[in-house]
C-alpha atoms as a PDB file:
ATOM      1  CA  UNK A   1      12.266  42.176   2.770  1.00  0.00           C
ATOM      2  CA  UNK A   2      12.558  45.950   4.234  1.00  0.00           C
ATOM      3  CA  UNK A   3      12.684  46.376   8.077  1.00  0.00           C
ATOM      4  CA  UNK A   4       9.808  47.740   7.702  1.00  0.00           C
ATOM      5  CA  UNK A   5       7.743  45.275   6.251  1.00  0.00           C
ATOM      6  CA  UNK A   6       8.955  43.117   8.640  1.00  0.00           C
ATOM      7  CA  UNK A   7       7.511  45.542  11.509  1.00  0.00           C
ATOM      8  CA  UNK A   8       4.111  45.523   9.190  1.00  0.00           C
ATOM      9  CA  UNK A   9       3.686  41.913   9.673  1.00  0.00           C
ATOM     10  CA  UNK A  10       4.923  41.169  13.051  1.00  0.00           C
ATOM     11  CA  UNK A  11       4.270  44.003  15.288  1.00  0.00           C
ATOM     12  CA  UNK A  12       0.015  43.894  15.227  1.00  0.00           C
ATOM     13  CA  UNK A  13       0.624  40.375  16.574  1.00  0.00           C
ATOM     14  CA  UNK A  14       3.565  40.719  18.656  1.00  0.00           C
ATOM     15  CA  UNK A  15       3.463  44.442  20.598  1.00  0.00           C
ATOM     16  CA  UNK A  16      -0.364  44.082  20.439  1.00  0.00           C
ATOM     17  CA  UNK A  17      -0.321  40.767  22.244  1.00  0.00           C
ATOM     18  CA  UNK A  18       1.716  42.424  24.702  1.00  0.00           C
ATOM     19  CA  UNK A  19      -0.407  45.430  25.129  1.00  0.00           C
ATOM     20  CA  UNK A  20      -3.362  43.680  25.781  1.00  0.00           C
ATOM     21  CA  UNK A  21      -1.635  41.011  27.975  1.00  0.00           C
ATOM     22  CA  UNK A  22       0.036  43.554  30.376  1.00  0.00           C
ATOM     23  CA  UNK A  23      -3.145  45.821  30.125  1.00  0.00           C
ATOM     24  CA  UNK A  24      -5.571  43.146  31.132  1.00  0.00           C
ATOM     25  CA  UNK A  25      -3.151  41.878  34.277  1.00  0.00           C
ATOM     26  CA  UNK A  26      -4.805  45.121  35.999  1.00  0.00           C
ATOM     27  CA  UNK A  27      -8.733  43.365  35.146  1.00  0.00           C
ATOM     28  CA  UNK A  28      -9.693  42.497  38.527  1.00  0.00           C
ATOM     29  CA  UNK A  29     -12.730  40.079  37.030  1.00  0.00           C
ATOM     30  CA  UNK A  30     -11.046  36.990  35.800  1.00  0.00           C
ATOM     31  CA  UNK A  31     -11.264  36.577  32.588  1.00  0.00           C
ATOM     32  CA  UNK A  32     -13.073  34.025  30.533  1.00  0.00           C
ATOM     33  CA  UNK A  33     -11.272  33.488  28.078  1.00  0.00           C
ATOM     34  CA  UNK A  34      -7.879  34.657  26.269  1.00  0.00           C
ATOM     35  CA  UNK A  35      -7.740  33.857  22.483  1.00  0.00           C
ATOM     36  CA  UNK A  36      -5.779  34.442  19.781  1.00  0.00           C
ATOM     37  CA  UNK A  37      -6.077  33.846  16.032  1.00  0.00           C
ATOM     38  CA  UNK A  38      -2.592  32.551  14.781  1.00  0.00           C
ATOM     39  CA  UNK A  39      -1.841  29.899  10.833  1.00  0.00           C
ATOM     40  CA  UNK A  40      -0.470  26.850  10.044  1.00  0.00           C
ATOM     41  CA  UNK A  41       2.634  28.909   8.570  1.00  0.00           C
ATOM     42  CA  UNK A  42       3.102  29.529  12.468  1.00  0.00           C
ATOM     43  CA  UNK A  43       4.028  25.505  12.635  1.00  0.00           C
ATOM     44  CA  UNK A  44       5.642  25.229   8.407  1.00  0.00           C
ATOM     45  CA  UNK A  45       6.393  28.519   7.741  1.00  0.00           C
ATOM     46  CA  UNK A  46       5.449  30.726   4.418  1.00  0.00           C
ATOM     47  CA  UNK A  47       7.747  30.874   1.421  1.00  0.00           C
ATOM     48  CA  UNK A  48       8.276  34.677   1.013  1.00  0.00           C
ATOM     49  CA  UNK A  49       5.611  35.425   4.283  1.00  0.00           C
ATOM     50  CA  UNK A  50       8.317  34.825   7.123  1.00  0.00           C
ATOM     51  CA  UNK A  51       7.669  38.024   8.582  1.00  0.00           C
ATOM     52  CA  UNK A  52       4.157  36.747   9.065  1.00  0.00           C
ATOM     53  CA  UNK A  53       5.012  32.954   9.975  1.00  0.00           C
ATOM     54  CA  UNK A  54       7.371  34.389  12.804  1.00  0.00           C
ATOM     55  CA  UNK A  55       4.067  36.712  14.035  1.00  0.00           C
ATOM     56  CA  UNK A  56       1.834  33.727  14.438  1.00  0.00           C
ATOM     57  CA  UNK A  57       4.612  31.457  15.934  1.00  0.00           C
ATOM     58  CA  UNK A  58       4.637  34.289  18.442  1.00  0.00           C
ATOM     59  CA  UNK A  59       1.591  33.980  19.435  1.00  0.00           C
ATOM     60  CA  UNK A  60       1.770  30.096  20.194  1.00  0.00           C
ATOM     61  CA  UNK A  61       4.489  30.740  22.282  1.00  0.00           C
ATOM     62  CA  UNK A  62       2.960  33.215  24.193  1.00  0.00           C
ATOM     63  CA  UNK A  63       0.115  30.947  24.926  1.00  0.00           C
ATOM     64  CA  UNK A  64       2.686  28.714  26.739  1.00  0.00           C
ATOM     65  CA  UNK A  65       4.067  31.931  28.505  1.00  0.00           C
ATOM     66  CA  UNK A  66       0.480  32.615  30.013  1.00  0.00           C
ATOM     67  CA  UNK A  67      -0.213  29.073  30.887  1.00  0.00           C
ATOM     68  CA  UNK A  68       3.038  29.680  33.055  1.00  0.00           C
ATOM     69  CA  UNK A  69       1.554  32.286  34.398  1.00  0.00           C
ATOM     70  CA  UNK A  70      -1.267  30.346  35.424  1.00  0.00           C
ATOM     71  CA  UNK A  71      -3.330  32.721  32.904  1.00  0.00           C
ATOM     72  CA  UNK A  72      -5.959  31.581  30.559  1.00  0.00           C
ATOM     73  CA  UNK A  73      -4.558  31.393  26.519  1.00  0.00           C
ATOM     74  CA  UNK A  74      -5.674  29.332  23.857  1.00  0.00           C
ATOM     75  CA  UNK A  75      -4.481  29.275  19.898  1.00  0.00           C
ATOM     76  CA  UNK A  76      -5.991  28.451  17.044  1.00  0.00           C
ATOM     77  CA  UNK A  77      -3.488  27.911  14.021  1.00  0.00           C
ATOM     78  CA  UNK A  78      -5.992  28.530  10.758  1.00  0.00           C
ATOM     79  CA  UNK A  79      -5.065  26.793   7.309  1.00  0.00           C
ATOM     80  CA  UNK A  80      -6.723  28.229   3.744  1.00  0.00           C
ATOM     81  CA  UNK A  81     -10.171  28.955   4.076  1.00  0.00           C
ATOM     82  CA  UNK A  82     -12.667  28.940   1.515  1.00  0.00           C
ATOM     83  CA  UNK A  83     -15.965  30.730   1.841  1.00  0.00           C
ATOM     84  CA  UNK A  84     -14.833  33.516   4.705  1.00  0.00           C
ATOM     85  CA  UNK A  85     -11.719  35.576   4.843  1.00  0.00           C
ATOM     86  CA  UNK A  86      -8.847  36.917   2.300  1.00  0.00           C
ATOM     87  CA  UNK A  87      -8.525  34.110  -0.004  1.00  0.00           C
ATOM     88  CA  UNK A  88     -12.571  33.569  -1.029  1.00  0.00           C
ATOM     89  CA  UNK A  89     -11.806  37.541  -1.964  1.00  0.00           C
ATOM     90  CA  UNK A  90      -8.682  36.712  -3.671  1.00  0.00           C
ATOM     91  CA  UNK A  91      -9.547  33.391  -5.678  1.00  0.00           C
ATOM     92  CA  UNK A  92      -6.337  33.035  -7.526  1.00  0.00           C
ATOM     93  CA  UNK A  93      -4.646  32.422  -4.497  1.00  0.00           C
ATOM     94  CA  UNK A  94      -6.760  30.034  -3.304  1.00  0.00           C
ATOM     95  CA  UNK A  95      -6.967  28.298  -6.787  1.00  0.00           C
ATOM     96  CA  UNK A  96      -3.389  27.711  -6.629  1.00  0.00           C
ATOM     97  CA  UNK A  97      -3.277  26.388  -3.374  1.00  0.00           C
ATOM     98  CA  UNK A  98      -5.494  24.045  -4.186  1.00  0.00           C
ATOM     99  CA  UNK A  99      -3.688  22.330  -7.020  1.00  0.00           C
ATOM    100  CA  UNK A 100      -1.348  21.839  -4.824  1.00  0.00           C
ATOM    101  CA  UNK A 101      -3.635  19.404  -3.074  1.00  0.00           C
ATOM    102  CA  UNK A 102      -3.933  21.382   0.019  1.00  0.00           C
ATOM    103  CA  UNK A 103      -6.882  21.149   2.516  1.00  0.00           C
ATOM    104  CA  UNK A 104      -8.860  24.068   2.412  1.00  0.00           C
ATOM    105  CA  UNK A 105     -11.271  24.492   5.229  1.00  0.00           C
ATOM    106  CA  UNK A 106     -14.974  26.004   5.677  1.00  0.00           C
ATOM    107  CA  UNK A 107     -16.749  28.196   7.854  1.00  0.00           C
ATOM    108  CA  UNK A 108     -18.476  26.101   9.897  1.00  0.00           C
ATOM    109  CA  UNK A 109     -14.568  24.473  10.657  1.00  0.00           C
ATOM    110  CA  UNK A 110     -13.139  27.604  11.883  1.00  0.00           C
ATOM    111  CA  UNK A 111     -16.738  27.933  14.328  1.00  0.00           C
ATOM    112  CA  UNK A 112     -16.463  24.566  15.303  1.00  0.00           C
ATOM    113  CA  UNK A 113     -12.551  24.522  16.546  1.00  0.00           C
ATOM    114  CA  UNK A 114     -13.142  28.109  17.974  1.00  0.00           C
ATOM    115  CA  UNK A 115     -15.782  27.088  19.873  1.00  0.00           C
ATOM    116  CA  UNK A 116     -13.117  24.391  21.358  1.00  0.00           C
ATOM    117  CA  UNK A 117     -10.252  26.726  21.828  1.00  0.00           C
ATOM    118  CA  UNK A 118     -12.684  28.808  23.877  1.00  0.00           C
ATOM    119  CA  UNK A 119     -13.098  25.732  26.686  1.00  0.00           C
ATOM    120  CA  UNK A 120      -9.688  25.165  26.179  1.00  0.00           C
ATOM    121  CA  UNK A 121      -8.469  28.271  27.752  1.00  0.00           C
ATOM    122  CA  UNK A 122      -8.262  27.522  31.162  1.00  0.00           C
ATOM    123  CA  UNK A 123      -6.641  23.969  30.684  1.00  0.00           C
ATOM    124  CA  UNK A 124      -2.997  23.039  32.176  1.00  0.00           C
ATOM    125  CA  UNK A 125      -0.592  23.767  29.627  1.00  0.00           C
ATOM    126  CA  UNK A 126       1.414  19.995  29.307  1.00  0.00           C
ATOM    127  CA  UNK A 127       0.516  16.532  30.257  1.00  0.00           C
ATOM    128  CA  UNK A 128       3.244  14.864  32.801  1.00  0.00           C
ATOM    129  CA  UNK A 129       4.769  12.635  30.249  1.00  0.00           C
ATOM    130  CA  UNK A 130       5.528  14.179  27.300  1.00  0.00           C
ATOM    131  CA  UNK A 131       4.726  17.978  25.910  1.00  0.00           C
ATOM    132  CA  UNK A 132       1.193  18.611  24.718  1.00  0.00           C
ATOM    133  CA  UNK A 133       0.130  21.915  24.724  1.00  0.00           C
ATOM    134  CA  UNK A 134      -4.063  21.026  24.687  1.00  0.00           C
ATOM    135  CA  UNK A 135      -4.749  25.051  24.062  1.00  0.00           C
ATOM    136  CA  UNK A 136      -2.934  24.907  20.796  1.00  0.00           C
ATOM    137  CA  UNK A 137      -4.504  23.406  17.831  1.00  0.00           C
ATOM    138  CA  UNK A 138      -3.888  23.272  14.210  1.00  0.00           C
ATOM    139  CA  UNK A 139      -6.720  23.263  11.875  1.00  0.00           C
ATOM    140  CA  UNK A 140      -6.748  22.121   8.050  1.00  0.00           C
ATOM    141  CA  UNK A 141      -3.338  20.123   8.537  1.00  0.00           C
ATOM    142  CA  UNK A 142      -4.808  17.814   5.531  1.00  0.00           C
ATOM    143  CA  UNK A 143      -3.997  16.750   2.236  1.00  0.00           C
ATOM    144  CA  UNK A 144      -6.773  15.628  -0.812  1.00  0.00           C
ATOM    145  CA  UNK A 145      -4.265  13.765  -1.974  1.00  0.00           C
ATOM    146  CA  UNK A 146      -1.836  10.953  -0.941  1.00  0.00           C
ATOM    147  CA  UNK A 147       1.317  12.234   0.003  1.00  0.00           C
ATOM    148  CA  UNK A 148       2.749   9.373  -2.427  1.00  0.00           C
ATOM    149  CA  UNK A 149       1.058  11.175  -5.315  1.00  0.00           C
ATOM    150  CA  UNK A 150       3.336  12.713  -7.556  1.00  0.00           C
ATOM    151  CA  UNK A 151       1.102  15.879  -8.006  1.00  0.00           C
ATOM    152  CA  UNK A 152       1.112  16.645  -4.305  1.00  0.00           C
ATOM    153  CA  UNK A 153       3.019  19.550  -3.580  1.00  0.00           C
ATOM    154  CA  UNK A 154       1.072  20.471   0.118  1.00  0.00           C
ATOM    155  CA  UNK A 155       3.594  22.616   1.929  1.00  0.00           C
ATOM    156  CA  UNK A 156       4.451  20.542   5.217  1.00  0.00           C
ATOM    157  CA  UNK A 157       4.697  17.279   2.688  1.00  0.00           C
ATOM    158  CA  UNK A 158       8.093  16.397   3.454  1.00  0.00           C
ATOM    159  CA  UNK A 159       8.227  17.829   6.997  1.00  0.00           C
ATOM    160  CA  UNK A 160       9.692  15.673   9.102  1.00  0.00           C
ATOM    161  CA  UNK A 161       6.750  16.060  11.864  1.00  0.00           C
ATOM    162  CA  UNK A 162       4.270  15.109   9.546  1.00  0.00           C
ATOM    163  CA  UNK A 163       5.827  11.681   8.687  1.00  0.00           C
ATOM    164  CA  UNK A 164       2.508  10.399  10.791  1.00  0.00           C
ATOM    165  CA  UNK A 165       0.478  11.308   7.980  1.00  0.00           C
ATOM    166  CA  UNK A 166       2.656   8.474   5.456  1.00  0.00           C
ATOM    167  CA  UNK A 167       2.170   5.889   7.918  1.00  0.00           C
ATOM    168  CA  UNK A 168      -1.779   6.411   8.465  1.00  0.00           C
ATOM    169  CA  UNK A 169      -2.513   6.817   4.333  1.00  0.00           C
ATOM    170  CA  UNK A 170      -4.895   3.688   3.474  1.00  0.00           C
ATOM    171  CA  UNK A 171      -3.340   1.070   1.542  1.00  0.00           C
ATOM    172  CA  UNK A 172      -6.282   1.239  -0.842  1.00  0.00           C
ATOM    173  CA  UNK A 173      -5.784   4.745  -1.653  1.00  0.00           C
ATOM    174  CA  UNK A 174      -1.754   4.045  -2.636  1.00  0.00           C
ATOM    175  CA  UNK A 175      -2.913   1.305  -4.329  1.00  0.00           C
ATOM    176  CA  UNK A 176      -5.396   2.990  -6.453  1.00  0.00           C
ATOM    177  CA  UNK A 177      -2.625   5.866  -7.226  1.00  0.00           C
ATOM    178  CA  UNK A 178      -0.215   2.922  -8.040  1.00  0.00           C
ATOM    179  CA  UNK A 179      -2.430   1.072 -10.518  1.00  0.00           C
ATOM    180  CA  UNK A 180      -3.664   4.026 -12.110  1.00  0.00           C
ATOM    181  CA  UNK A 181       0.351   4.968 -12.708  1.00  0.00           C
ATOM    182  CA  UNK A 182       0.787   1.329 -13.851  1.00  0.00           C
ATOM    183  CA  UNK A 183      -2.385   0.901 -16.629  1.00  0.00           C
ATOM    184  CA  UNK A 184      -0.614   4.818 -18.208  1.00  0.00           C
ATOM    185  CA  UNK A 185       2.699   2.913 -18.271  1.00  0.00           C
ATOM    186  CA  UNK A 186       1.177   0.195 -19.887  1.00  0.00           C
ATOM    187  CA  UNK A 187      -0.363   1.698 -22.392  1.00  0.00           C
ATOM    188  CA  UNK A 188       1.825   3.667 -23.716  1.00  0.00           C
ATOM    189  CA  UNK A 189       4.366   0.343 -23.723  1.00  0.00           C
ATOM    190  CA  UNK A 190       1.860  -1.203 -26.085  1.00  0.00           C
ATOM    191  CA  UNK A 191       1.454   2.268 -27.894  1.00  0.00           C
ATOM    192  CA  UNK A 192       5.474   1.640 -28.697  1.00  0.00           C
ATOM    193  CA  UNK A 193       5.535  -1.607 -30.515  1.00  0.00           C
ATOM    194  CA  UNK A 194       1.924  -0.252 -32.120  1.00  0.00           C
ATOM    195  CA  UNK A 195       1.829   2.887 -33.117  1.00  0.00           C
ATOM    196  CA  UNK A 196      -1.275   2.567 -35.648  1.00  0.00           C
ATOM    197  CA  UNK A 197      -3.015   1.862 -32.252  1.00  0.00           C
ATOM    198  CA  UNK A 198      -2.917   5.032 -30.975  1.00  0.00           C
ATOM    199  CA  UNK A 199      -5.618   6.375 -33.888  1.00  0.00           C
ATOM    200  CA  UNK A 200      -8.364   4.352 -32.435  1.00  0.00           C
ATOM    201  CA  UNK A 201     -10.863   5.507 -31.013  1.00  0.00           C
ATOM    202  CA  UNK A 202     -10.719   3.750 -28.011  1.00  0.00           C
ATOM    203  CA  UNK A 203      -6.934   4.706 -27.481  1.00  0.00           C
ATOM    204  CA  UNK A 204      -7.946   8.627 -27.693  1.00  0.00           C
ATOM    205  CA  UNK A 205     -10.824   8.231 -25.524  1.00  0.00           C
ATOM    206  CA  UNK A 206      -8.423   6.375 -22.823  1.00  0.00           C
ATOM    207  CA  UNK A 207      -5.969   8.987 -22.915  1.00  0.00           C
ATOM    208  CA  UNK A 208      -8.363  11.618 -22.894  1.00  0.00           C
ATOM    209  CA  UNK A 209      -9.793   9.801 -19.839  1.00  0.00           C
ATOM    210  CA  UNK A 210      -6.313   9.769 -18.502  1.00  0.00           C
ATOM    211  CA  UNK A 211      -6.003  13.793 -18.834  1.00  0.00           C
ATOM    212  CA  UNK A 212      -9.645  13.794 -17.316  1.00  0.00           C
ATOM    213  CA  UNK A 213      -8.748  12.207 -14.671  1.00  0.00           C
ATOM    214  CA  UNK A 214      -5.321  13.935 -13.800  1.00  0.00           C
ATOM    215  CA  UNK A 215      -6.980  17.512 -14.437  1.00  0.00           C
ATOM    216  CA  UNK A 216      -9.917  16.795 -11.572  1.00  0.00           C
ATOM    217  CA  UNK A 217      -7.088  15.855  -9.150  1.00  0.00           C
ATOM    218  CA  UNK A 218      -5.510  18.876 -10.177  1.00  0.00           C
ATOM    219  CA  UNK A 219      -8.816  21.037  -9.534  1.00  0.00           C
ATOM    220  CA  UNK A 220      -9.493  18.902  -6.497  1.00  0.00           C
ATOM    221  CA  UNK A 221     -12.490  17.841  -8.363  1.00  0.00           C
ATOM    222  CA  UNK A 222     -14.446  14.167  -8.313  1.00  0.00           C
ATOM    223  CA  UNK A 223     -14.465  12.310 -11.078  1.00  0.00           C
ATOM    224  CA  UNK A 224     -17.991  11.061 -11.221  1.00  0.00           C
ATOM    225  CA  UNK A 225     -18.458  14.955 -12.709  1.00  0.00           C
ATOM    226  CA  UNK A 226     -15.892  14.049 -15.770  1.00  0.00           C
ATOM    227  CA  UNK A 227     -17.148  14.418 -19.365  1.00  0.00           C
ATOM    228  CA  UNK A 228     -15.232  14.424 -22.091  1.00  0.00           C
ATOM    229  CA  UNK A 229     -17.020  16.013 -24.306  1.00  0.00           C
ATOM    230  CA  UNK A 230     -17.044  19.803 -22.117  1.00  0.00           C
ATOM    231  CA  UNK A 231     -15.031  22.487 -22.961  1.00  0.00           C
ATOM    232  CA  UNK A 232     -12.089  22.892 -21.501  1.00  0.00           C
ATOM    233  CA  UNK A 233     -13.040  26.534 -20.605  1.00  0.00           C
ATOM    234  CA  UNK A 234     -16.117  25.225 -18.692  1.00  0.00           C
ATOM    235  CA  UNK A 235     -14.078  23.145 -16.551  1.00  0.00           C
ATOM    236  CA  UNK A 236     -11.889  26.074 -15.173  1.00  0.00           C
ATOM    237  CA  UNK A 237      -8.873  25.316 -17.169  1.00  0.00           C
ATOM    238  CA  UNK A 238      -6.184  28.496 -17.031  1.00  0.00           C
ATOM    239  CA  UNK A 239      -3.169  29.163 -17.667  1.00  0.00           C
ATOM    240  CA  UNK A 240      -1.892  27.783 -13.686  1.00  0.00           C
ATOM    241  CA  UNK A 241      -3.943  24.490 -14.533  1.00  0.00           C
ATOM    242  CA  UNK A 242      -2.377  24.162 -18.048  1.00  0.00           C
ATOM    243  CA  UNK A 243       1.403  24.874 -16.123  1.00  0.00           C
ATOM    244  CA  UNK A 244       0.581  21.775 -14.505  1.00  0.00           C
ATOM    245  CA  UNK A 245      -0.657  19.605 -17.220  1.00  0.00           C
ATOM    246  CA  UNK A 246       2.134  20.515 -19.530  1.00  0.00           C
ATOM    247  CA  UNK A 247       4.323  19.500 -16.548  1.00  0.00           C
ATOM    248  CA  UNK A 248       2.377  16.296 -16.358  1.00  0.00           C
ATOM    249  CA  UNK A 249       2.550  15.555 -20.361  1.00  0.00           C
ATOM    250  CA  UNK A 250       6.180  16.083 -20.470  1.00  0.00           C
ATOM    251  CA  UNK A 251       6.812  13.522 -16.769  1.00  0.00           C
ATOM    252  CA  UNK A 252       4.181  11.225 -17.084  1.00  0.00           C
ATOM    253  CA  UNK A 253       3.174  11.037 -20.885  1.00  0.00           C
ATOM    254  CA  UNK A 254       6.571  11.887 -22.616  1.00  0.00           C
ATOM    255  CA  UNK A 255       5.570  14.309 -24.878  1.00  0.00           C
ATOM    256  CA  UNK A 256       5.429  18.118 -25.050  1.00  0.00           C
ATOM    257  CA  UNK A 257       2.404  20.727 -25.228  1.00  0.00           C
ATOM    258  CA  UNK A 258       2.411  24.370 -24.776  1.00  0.00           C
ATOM    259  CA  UNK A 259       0.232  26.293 -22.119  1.00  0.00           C
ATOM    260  CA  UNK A 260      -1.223  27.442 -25.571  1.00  0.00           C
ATOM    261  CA  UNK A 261      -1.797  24.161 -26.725  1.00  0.00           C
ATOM    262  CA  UNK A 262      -3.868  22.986 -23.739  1.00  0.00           C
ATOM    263  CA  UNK A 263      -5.764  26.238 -23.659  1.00  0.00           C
ATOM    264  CA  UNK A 264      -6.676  26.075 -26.883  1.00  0.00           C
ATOM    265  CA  UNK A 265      -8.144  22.922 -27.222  1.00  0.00           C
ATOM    266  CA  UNK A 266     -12.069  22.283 -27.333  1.00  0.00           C
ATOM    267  CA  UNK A 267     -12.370  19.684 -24.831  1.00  0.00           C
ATOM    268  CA  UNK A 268     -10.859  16.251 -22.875  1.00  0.00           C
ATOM    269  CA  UNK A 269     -11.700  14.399 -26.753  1.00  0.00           C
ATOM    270  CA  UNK A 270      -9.857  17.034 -28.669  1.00  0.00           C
ATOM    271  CA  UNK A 271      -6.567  16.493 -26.270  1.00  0.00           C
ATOM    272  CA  UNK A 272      -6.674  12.869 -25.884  1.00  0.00           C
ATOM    273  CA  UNK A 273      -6.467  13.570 -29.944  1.00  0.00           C
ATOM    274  CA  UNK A 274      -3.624  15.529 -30.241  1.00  0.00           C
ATOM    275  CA  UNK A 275      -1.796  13.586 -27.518  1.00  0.00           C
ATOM    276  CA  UNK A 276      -2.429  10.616 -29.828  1.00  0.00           C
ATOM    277  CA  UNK A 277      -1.043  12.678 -32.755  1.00  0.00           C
ATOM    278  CA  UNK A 278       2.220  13.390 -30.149  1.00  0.00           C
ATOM    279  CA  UNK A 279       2.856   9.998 -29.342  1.00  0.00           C
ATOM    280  CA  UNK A 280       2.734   8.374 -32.495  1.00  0.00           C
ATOM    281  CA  UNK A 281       5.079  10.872 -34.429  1.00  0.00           C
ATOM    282  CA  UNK A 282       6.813   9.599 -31.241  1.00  0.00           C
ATOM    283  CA  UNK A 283       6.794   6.137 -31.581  1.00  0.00           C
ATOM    284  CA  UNK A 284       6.601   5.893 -35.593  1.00  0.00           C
ATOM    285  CA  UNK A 285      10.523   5.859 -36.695  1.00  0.00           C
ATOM    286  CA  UNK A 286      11.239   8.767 -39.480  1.00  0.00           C
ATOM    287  CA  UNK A 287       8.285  10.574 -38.672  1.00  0.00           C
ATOM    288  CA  UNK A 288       8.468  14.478 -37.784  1.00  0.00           C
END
């Protein structure tokens, strides 16, 4: 990036926290409270935003500068929101985060942890022991997926710092992912000595339950809502979603299908079809 889009990004959050810091040191009322609005890219950083990842991990250190000031500061590092701010007006972006499998956070979240921060200005800045800065919080540092699942691409997921988050996952919820993984594999194992099989319909319906079932995670979506009779259209299928079904197809599946492929077909039925067509010109020796 241009110097000066680095100066765009950075110097509303850096020179105006200064300003206002130096300008209020003249208040003779004390203040209440002293809060600023910084993002989780502050703690992971941004892929092509570090202009504005450096401007919000300003501002947490400068909440440890005022604390050794004895000054009141508080943080709040925000993560995607849905129903307020830039991304419910830009709901592309936010779409795509979500496949991902990040968190994305409400309103009433962002109240909530302000209303925290607020108290929290005029707390010490560390414990004795060990560093914790208690006026520094990170909201929306989630996942709605396991971070064992293949289709989890969150950000911070291989972060060193976060390795907490691998050690506190429920055992039932990697055990679901694993024996979902396993009854695919198996399946198409039995599809490959069996290839007349795969025209049943109880073979297209499973696969079609299969891509069901793999799209809602995708869409962050719960299953109990999956019928496989909707269009795909209804269902928000578009061309990102499709990217990441084709991507599935090709890793988990073994076969191929075009963004055009997926988009054009009528519904979960009609591509539990076709991926029955796929894998038995597959598995049928001689067969184009």
């Amino acid at each position: 990036m241009t110097f000066d889009q680095w100066q765009a990004a950075t110097q509303p959050k850096v020179q105006g926290t200064w300003n206002l810091h130096k300008v209020l040191l003249y208040q003779k009322e004390p203040l209440d409270f002293f809060f600023l609005f910084s993002s989780l890219s502050g703690l992971g950083g941004q892929p092509g935003q570090a202009n504005y990842a450096s401007a919000n991990a300003f501002l947490d250190a400068f909440v440890q500068y005022r604390k050794s000031l004895g000054l009141p500061a508080s943080v709040l590092d925000i993560g995607a929101m849905d129903d307020v701010g830039y991304l419910s007006q830009n709901t592309e972006i936010l779409e795509s985060l979500r496949t991902t499998a990040l968190h994305v956070l409400h309103e009433q979240d962002f109240l909530d942890s302000l209303q925290l921060m607020i108290n929290r200005s005029f707390l010490k800045g560390s414990d004795s022991t060990r560093y914790v800065n208690h006026s520094q919080v990170g909201i929306g540092v989630r996942s709605s997926l396991p971070l064992s699942a293949r289709n989890n691409r969150t950000l911070w997921k291989r972060d060193p710092r976060m390795a907490i988050y691998r050690n506190i996952e429920s055992q039932d919820t990697s055990t679901t992912v694993t024996t979902l993984d396993n009854s695919l594999k198996q399946f198409l194992r039995d599809a490959s000595t069996c290839p007349s099989s795969l025209s049943s319909e109880e073979s297209i319906a499973l696969l079609a339950k299969e891509i069901g079932e793999t799209l809602f995670g995708f869409m962050m979506r719960s299953i109990e809502d999956l019928d496989l009779n909707v269009p795909l259209s209804s269902l928000g299928v578009d061309s990102l979603v499709s990217i990441e079904l084709r991507n599935w197809f090709r890793q988990k599946v073994g076969v191929e299908f075009t963004v055009l492929e997926i988009i054009g077909s009528g519904c979960l039925l009609d591509l539990g079809k076709q991926t029955a067509t796929k894998l038995g010109e597959k598995y049928t020796p001689g067969c184009d």
